[in-house]
C-alpha atoms as a PDB file:
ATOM      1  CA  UNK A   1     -18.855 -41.773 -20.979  1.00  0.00           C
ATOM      2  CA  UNK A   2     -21.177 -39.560 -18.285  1.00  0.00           C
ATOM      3  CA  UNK A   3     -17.866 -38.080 -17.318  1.00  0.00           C
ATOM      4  CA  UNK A   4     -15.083 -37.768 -19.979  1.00  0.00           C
ATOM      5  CA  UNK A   5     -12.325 -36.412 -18.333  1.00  0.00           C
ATOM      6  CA  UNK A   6      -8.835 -37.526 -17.489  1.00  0.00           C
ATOM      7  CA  UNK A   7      -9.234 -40.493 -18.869  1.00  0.00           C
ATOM      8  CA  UNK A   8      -6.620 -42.891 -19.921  1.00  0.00           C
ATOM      9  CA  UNK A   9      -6.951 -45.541 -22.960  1.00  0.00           C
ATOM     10  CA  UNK A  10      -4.867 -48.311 -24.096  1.00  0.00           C
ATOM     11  CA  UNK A  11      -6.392 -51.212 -24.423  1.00  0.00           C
ATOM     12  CA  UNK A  12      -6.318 -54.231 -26.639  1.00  0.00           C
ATOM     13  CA  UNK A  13     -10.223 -54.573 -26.661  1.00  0.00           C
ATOM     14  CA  UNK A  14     -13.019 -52.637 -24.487  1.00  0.00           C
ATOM     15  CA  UNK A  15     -16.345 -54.262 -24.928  1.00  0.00           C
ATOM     16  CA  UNK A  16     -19.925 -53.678 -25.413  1.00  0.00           C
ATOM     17  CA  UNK A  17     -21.632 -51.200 -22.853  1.00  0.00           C
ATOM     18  CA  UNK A  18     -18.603 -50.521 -20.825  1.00  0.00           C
ATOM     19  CA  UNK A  19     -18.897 -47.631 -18.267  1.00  0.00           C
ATOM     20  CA  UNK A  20     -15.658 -46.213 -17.650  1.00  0.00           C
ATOM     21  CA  UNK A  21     -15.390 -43.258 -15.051  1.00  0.00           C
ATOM     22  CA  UNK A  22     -12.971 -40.305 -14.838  1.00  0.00           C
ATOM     23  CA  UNK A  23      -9.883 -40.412 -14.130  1.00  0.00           C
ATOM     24  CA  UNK A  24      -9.535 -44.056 -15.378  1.00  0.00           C
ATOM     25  CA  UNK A  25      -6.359 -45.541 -16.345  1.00  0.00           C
ATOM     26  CA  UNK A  26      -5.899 -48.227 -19.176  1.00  0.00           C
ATOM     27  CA  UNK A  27      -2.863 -49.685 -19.734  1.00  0.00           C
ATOM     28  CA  UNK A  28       0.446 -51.526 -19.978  1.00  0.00           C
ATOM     29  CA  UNK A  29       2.111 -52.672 -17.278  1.00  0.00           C
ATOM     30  CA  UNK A  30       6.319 -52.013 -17.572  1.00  0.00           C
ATOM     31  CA  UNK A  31       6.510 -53.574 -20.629  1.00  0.00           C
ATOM     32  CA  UNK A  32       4.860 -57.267 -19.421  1.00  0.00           C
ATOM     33  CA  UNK A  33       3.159 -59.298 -22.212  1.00  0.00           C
ATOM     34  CA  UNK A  34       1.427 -62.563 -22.540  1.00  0.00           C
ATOM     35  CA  UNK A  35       0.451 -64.307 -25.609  1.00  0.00           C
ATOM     36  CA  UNK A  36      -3.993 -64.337 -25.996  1.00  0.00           C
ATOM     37  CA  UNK A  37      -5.327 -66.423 -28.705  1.00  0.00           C
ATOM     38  CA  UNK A  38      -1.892 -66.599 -30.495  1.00  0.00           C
ATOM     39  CA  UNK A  39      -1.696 -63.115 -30.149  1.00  0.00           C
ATOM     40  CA  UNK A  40       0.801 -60.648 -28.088  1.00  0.00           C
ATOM     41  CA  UNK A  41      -1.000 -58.609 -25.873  1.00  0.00           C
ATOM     42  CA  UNK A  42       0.766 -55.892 -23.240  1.00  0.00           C
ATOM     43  CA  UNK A  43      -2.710 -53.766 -22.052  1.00  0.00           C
ATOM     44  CA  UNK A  44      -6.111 -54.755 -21.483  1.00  0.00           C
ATOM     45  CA  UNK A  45      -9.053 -56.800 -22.553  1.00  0.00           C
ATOM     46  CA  UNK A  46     -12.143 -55.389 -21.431  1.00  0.00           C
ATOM     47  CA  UNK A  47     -15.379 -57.349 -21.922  1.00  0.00           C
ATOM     48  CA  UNK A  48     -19.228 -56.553 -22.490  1.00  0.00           C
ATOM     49  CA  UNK A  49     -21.016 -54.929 -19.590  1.00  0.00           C
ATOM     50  CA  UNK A  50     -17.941 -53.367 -17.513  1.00  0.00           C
ATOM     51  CA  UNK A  51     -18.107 -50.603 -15.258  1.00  0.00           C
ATOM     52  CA  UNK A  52     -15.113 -49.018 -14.080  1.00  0.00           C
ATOM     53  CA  UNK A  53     -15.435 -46.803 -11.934  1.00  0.00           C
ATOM     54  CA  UNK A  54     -13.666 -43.362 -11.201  1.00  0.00           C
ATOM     55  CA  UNK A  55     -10.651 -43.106 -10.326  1.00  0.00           C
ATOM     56  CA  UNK A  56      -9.153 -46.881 -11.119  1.00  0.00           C
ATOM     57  CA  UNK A  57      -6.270 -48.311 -12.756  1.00  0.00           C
ATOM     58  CA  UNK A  58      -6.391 -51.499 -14.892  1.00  0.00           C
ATOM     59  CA  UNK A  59      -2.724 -52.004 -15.928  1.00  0.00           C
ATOM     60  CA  UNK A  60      -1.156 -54.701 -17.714  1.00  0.00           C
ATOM     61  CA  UNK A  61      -1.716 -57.743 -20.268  1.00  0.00           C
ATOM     62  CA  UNK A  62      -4.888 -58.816 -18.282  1.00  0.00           C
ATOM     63  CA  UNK A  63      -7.684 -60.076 -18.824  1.00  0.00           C
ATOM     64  CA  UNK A  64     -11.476 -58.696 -16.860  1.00  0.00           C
ATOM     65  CA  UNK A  65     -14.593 -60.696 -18.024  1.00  0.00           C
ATOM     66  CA  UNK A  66     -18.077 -59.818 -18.797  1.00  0.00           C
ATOM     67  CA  UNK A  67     -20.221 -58.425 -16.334  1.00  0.00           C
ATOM     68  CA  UNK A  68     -17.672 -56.896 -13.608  1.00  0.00           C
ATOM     69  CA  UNK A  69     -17.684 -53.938 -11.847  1.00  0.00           C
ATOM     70  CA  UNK A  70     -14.812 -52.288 -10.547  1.00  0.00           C
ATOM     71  CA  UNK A  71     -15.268 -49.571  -7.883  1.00  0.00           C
ATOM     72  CA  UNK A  72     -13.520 -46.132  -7.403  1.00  0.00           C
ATOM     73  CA  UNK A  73      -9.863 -46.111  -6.893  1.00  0.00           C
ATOM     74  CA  UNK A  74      -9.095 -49.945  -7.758  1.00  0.00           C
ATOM     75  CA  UNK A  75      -5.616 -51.130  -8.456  1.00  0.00           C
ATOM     76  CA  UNK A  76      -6.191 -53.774 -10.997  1.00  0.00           C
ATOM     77  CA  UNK A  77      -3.348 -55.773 -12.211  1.00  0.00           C
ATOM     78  CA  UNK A  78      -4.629 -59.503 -12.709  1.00  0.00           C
ATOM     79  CA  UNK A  79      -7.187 -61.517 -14.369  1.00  0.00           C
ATOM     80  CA  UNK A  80     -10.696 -60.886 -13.126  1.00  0.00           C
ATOM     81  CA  UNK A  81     -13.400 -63.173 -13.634  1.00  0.00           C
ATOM     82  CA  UNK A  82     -16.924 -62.697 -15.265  1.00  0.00           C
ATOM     83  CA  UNK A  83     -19.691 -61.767 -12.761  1.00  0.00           C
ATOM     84  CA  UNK A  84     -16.728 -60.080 -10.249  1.00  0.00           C
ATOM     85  CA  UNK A  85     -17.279 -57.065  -8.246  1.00  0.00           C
ATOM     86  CA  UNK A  86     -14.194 -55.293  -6.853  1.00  0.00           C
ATOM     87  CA  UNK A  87     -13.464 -52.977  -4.780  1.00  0.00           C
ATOM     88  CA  UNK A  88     -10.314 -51.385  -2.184  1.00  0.00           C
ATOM     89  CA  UNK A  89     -10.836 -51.639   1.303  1.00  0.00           C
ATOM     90  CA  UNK A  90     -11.454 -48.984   3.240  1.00  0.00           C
ATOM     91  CA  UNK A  91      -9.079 -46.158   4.129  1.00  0.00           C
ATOM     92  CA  UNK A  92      -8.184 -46.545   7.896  1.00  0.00           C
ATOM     93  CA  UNK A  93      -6.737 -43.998  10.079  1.00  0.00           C
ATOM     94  CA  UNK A  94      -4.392 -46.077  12.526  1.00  0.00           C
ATOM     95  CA  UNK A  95      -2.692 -43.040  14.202  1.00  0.00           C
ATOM     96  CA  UNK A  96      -1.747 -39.193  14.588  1.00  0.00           C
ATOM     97  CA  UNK A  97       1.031 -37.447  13.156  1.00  0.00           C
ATOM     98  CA  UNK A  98       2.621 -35.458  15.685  1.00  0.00           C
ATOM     99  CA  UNK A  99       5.392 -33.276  14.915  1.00  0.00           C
ATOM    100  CA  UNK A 100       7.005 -31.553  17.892  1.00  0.00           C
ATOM    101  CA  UNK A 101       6.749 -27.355  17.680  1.00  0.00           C
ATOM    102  CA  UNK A 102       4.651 -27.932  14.380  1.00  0.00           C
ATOM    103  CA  UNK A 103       1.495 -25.587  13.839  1.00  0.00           C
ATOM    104  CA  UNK A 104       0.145 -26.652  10.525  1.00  0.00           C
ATOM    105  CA  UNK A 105      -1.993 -29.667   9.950  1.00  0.00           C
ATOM    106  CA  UNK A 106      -0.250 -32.045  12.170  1.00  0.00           C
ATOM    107  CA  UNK A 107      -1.353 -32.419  15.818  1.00  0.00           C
ATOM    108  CA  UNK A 108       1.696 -29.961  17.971  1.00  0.00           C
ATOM    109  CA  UNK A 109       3.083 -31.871  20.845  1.00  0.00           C
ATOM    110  CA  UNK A 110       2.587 -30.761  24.182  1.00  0.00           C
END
């Protein structure tokens, strides 16, 4: 791990050559569960060759395959397929906060 820090880890299996950023979450997901291979699983199965990447959460009884990539700040809380990159969409900044009389870091209405 190039950056060990904040790092959250509860997982049923990480695989082989796994990258996982800062700030990373691994976990359950409210208590859901699914049965695996005759087997009760409530967090993670994390296969060979994973990055994920600063930032992200991977929450819940799923499943994410070999060779995926997950990019900074991911939600992830379903299967993901081998050979899968993800990633969030872009932040967009739709409008301006305007509070009237307000002289912080809000724009002050005229």
């Amino acid at each position: 791990m190039p950056h060990p820090y904040g790092i959250i880890l509860s997982a049923e299996k990480i695989g082989q050559n796994c990258l996982i950023g800062q700030y990373v979450t691994l976990g359950g997901n409210n208590c859901k569960e699914r049965l695996e291979e005759g087997k009760c699983i409530r967090t993670p199965i994390v296969g060979d060759n994973v990055n994920i990447l600063a930032g992200s959460v991977v929450a819940g009884p799923i499943i994410i395959g070999n060779d995926v990539v997950i990019g900074s700040n991911s939600t992830v809380t379903f299967d993901v397929e081998a050979n899968t990159l993800l990633y969030n969409r872009p932040i967009v900044s739709k409008h301006k906060i305007i509070v009237p009389g307000y002289k912080g870091a809000f724009i002050k209405q005229e």
